[in-house]
PDB file of N, CA and C in Angstrom:
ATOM      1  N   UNK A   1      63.412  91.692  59.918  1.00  0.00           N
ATOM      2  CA  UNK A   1      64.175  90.499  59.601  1.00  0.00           C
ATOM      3  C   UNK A   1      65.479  90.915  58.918  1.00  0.00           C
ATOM      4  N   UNK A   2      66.881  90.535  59.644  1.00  0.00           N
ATOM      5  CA  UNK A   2      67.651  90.924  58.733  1.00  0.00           C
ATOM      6  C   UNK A   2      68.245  89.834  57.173  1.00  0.00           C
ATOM      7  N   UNK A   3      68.349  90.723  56.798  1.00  0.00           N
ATOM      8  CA  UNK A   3      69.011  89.975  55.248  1.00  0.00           C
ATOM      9  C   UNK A   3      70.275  89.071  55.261  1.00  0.00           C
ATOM     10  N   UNK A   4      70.317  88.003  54.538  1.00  0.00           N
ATOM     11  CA  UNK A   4      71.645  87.283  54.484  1.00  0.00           C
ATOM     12  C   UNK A   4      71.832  87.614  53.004  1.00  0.00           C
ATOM     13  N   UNK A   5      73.165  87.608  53.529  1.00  0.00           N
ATOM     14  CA  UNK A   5      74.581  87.858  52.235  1.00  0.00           C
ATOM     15  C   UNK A   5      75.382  86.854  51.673  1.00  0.00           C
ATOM     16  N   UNK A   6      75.010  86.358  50.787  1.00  0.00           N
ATOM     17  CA  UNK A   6      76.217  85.237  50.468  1.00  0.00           C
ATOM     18  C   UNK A   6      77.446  85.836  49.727  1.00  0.00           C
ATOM     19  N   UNK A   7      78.771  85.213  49.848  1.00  0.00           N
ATOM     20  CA  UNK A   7      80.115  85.028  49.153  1.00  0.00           C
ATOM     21  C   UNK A   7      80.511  84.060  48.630  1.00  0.00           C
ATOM     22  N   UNK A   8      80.737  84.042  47.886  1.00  0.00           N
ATOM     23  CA  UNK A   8      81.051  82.675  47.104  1.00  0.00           C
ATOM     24  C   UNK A   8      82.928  82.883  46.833  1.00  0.00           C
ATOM     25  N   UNK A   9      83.662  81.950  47.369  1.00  0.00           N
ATOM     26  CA  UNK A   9      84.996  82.125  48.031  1.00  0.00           C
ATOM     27  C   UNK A   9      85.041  81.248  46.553  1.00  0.00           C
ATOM     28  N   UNK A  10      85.705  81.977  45.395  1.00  0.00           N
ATOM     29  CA  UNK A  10      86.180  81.233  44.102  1.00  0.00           C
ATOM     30  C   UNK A  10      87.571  80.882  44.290  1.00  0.00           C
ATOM     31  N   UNK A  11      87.800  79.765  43.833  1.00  0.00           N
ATOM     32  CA  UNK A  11      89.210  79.415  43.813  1.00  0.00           C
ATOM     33  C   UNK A  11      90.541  80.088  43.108  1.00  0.00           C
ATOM     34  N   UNK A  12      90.132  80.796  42.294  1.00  0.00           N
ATOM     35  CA  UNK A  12      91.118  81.880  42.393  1.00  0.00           C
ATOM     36  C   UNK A  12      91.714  83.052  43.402  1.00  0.00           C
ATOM     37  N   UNK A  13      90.209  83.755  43.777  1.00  0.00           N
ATOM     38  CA  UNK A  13      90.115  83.975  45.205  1.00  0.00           C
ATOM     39  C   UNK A  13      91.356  83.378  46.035  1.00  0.00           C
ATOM     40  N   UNK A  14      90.713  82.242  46.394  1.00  0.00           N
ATOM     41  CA  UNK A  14      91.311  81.437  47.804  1.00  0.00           C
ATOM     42  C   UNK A  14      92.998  81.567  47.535  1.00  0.00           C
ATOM     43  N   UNK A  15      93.399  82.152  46.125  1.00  0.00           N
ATOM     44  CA  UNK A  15      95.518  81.845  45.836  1.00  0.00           C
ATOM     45  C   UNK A  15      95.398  82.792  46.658  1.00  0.00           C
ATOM     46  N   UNK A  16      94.962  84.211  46.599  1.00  0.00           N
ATOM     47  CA  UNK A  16      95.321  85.236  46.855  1.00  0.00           C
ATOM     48  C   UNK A  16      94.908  86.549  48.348  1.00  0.00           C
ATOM     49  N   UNK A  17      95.101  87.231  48.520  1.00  0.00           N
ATOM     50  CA  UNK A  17      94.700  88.124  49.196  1.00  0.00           C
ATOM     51  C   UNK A  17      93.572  88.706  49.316  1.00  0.00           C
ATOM     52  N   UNK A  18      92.650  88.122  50.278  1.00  0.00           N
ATOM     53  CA  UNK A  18      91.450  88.375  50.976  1.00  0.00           C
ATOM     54  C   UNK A  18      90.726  89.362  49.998  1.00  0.00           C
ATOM     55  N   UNK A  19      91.203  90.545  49.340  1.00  0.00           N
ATOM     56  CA  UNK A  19      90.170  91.830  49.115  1.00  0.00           C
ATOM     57  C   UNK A  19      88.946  91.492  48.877  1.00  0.00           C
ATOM     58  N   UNK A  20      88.773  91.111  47.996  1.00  0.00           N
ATOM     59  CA  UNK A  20      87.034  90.829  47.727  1.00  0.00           C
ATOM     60  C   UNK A  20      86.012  90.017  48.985  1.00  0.00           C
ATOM     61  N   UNK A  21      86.518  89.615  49.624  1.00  0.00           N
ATOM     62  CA  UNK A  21      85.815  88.816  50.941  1.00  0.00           C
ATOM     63  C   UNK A  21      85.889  89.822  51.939  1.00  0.00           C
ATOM     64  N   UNK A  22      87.240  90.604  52.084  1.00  0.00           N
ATOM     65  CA  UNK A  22      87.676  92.515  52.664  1.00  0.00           C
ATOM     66  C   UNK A  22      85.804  93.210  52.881  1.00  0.00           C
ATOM     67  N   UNK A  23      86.615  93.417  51.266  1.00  0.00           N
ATOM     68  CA  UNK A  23      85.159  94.334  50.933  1.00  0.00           C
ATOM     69  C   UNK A  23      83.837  93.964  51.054  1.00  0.00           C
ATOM     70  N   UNK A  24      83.491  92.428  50.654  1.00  0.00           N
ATOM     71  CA  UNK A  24      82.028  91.802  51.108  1.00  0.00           C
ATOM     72  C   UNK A  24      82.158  92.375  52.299  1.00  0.00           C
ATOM     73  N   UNK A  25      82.462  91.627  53.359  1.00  0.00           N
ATOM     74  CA  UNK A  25      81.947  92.147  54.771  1.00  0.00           C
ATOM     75  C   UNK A  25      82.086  93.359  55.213  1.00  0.00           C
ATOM     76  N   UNK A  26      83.110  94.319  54.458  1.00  0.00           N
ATOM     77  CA  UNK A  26      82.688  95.363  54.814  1.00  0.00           C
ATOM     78  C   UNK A  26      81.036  95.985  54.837  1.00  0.00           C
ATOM     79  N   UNK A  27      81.098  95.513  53.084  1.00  0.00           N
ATOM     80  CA  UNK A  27      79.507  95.957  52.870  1.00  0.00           C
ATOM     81  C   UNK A  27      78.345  95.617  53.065  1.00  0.00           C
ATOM     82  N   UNK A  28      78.838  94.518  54.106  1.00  0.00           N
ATOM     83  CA  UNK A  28      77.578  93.887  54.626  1.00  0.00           C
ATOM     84  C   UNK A  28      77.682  93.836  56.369  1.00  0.00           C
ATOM     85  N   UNK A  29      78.125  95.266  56.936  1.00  0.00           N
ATOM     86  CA  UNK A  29      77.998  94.655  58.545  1.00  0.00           C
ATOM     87  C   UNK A  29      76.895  94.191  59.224  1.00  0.00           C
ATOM     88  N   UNK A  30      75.827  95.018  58.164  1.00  0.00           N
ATOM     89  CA  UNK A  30      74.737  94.925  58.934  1.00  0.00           C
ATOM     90  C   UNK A  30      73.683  93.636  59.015  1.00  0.00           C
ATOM     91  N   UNK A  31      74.062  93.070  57.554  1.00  0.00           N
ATOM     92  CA  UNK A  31      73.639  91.426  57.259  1.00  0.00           C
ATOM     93  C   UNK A  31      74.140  90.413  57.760  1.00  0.00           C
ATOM     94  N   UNK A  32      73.000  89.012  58.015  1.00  0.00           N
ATOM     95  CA  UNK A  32      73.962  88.312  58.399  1.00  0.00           C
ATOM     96  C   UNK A  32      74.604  87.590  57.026  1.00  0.00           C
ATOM     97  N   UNK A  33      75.677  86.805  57.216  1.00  0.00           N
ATOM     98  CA  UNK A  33      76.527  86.315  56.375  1.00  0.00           C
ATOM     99  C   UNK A  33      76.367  85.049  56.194  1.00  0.00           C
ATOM    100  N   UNK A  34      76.449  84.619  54.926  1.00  0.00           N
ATOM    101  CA  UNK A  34      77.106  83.085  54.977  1.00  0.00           C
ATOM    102  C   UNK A  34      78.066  82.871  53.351  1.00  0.00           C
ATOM    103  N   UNK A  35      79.345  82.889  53.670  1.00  0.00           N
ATOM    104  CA  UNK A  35      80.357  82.074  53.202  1.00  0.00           C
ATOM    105  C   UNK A  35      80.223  81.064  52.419  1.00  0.00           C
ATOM    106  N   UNK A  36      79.829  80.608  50.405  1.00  0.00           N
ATOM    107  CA  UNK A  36      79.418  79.723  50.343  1.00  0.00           C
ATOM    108  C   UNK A  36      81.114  78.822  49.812  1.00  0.00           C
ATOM    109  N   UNK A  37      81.409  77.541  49.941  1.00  0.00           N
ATOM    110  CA  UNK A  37      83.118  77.289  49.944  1.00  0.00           C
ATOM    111  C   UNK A  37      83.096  76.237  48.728  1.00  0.00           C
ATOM    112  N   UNK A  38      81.622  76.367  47.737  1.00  0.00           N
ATOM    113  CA  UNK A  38      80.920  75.170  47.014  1.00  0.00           C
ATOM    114  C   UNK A  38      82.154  74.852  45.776  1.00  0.00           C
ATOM    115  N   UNK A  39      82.746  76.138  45.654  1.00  0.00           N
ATOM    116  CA  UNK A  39      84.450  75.894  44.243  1.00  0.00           C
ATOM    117  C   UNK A  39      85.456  75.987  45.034  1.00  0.00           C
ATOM    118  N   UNK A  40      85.771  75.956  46.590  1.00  0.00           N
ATOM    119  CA  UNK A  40      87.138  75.941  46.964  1.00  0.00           C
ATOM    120  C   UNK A  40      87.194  74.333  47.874  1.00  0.00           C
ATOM    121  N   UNK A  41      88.574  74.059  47.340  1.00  0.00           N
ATOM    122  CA  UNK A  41      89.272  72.763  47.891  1.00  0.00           C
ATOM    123  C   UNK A  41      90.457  73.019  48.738  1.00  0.00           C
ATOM    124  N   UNK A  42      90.044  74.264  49.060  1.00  0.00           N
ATOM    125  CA  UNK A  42      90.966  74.812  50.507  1.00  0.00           C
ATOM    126  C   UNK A  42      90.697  76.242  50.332  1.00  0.00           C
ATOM    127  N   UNK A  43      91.633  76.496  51.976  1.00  0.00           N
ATOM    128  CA  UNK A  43      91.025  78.224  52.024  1.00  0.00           C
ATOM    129  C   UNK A  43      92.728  78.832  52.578  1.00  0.00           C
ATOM    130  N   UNK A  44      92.866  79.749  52.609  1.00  0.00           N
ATOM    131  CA  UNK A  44      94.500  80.116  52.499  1.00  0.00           C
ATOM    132  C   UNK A  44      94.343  80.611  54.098  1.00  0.00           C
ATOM    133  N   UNK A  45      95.381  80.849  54.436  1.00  0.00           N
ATOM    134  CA  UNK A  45      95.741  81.146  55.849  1.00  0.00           C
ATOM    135  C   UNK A  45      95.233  82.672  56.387  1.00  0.00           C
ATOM    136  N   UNK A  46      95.476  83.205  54.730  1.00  0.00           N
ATOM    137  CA  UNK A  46      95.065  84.607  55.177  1.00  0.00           C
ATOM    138  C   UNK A  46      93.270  84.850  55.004  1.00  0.00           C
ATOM    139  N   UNK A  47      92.501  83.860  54.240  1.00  0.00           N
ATOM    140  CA  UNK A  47      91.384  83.985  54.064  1.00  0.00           C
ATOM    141  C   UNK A  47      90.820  83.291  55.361  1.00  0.00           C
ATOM    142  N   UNK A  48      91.367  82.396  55.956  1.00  0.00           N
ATOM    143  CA  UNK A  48      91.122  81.701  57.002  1.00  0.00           C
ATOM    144  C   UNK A  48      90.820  82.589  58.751  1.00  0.00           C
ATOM    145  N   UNK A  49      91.678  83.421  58.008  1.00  0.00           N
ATOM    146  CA  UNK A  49      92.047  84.752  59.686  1.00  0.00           C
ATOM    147  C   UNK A  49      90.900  85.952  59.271  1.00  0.00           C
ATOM    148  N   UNK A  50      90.174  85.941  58.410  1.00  0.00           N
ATOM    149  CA  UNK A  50      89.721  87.137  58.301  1.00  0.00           C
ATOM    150  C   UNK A  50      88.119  86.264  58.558  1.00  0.00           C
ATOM    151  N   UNK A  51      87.987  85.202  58.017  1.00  0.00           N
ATOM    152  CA  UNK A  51      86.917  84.345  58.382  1.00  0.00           C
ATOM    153  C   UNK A  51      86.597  84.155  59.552  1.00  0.00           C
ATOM    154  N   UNK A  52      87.492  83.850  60.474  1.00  0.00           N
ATOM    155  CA  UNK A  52      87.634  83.874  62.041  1.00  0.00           C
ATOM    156  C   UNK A  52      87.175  84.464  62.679  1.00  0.00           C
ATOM    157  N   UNK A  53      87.846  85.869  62.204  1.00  0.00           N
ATOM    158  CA  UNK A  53      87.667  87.303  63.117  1.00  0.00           C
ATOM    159  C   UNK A  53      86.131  88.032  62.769  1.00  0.00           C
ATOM    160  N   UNK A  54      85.799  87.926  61.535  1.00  0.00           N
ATOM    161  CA  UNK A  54      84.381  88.108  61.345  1.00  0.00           C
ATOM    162  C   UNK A  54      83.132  87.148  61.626  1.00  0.00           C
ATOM    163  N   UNK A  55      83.781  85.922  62.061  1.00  0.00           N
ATOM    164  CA  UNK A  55      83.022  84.977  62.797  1.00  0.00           C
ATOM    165  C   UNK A  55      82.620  85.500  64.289  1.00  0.00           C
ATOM    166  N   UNK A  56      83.916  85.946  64.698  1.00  0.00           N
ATOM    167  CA  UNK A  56      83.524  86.491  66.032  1.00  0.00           C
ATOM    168  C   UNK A  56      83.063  87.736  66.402  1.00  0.00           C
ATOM    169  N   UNK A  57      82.872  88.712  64.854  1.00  0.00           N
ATOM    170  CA  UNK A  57      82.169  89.825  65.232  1.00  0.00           C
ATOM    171  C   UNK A  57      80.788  89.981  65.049  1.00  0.00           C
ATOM    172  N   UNK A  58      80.945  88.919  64.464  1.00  0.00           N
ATOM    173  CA  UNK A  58      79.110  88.981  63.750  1.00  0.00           C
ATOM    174  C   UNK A  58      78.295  88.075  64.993  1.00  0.00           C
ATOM    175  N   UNK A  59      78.937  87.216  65.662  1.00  0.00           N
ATOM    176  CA  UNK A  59      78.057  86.589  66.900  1.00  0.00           C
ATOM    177  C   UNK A  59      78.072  87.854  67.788  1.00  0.00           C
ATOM    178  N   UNK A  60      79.300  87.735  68.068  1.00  0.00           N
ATOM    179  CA  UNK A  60      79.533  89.370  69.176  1.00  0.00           C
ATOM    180  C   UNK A  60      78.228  90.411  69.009  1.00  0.00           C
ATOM    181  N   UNK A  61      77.357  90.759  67.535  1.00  0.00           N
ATOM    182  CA  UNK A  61      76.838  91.264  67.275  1.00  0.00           C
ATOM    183  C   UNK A  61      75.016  90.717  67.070  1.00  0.00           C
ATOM    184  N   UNK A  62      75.360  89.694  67.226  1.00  0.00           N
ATOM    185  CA  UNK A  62      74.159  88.855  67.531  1.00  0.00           C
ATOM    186  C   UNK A  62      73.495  88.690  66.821  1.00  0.00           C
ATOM    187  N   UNK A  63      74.317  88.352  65.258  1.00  0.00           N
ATOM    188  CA  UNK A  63      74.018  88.035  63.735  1.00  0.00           C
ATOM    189  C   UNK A  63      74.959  86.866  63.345  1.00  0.00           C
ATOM    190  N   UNK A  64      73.863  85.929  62.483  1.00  0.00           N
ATOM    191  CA  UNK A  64      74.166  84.777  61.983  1.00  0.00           C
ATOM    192  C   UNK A  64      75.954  85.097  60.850  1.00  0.00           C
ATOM    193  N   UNK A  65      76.479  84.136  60.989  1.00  0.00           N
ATOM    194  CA  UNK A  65      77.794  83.942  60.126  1.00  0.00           C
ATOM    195  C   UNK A  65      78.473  82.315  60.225  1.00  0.00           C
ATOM    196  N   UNK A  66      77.921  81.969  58.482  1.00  0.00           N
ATOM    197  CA  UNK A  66      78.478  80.786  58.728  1.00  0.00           C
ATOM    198  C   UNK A  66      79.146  80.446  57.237  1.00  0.00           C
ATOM    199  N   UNK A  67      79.934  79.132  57.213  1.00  0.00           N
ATOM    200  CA  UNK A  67      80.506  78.542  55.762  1.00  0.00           C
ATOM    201  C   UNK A  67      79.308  77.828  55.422  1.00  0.00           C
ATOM    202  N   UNK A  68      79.188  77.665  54.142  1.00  0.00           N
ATOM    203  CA  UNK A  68      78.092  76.531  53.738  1.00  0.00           C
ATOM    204  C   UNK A  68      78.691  75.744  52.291  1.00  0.00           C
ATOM    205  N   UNK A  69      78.435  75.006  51.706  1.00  0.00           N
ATOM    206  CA  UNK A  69      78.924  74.483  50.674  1.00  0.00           C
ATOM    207  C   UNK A  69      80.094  74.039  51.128  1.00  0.00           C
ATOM    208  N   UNK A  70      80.524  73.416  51.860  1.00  0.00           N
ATOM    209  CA  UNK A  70      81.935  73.008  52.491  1.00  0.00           C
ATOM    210  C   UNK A  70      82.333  71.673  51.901  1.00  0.00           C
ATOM    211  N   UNK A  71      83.344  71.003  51.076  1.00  0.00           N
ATOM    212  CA  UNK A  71      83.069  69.836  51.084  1.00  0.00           C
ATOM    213  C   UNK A  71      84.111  69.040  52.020  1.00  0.00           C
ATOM    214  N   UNK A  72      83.282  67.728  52.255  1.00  0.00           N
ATOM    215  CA  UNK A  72      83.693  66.898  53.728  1.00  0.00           C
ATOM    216  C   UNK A  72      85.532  66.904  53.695  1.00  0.00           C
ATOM    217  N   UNK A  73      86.397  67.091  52.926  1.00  0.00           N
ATOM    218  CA  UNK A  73      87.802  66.660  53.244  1.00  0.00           C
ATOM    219  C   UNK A  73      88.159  68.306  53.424  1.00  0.00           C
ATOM    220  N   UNK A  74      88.137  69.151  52.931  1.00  0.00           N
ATOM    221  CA  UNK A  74      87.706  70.849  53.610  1.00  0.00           C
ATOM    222  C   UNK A  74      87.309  70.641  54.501  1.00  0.00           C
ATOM    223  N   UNK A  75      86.206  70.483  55.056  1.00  0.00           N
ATOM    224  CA  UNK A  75      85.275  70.347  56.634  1.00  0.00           C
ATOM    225  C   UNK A  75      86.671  69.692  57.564  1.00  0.00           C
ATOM    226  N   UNK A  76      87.221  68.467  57.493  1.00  0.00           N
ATOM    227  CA  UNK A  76      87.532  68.009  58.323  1.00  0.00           C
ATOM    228  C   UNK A  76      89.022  68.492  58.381  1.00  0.00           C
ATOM    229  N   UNK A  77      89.768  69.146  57.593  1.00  0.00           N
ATOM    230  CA  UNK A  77      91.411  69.914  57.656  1.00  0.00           C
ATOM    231  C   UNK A  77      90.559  70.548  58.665  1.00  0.00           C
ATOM    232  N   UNK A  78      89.456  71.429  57.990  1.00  0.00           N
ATOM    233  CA  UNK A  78      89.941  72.895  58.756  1.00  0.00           C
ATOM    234  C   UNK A  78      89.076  72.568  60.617  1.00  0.00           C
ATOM    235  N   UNK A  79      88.692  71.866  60.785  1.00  0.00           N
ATOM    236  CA  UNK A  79      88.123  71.425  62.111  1.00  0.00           C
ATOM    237  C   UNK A  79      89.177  70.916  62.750  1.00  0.00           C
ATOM    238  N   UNK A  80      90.104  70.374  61.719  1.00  0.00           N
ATOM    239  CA  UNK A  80      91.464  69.390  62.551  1.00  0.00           C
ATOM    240  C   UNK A  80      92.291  70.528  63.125  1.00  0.00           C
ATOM    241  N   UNK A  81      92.117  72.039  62.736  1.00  0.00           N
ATOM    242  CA  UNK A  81      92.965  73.141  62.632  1.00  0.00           C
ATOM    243  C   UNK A  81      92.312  73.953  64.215  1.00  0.00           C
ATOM    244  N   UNK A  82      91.319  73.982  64.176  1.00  0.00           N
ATOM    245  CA  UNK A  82      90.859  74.158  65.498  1.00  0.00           C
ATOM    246  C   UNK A  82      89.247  74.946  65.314  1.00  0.00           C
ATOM    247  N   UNK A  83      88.759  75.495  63.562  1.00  0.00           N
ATOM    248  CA  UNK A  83      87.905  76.222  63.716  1.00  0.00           C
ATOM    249  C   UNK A  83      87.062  75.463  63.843  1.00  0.00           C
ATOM    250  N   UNK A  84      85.685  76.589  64.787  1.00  0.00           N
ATOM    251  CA  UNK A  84      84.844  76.469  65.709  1.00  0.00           C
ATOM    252  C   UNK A  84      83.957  75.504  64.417  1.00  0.00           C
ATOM    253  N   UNK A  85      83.184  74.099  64.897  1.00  0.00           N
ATOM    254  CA  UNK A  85      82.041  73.181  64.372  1.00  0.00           C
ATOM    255  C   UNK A  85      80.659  74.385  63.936  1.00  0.00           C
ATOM    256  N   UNK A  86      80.217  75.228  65.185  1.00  0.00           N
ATOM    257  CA  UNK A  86      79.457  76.135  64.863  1.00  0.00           C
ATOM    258  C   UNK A  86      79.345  76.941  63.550  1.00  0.00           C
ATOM    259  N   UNK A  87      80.683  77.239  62.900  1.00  0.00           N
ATOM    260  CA  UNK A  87      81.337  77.835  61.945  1.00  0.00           C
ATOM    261  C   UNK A  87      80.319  77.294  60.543  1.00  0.00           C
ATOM    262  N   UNK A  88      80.133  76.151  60.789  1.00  0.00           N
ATOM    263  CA  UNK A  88      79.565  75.053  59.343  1.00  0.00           C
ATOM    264  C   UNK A  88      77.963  75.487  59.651  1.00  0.00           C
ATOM    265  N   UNK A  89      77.403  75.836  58.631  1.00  0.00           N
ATOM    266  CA  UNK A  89      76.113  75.593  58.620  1.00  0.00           C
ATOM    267  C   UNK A  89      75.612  73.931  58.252  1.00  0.00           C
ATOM    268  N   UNK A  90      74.328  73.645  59.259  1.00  0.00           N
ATOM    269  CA  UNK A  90      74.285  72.419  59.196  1.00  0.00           C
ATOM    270  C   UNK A  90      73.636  71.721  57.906  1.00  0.00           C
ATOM    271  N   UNK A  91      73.164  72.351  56.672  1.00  0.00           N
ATOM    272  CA  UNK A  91      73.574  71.551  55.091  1.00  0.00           C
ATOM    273  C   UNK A  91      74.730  71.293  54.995  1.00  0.00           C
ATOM    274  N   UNK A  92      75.537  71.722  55.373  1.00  0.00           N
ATOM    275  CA  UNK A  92      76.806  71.562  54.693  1.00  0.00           C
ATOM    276  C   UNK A  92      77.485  69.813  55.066  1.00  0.00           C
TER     277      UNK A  92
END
């Protein structure tokens, strides 16, 4: 059974430059992931592209990766933006 990894995307975090979300997934290729977004009231453009791209490596890889803790006016920007519904775990 593989292990899930949570991140918890803090709103300080979200001003700035990815590293710590970098380094989570680095150190977790082998887990699946989930993204929790439960203190951010947005996600930055650059945290947004790295979310993406590890969205699509971790299916590619045929391991779970999702946001959870999303709240609904978050949920619906970033769906209006084009990312994938799949993306949301369904608590959220």
């Amino acid at each position: 059974m593989t292990q899930i990894s949570v991140f918890t995307l803090d709103p300080p975090e979200g001003e700035n430059a990815p590293h710590a979300l970098l380094e989570f997934l680095n150190d977790n290729k082998a887990n699946d992931v989930q993204i929790d977004l439960s203190q951010s009231l947005s996600v930055s453009g650059h945290h947004l592209e790295v979310i993406l791209s590890a969205y699509r490596q971790w299916r590619g890889a045929g391991q779970s990766f999702e946001l959870t803790q999303v709240n609904p006016p978050l949920m619906e920007r970033l769906v209006g933006i084009g990312t994938p519904a799949q993306l949301f775990s369904e608590g959220t």
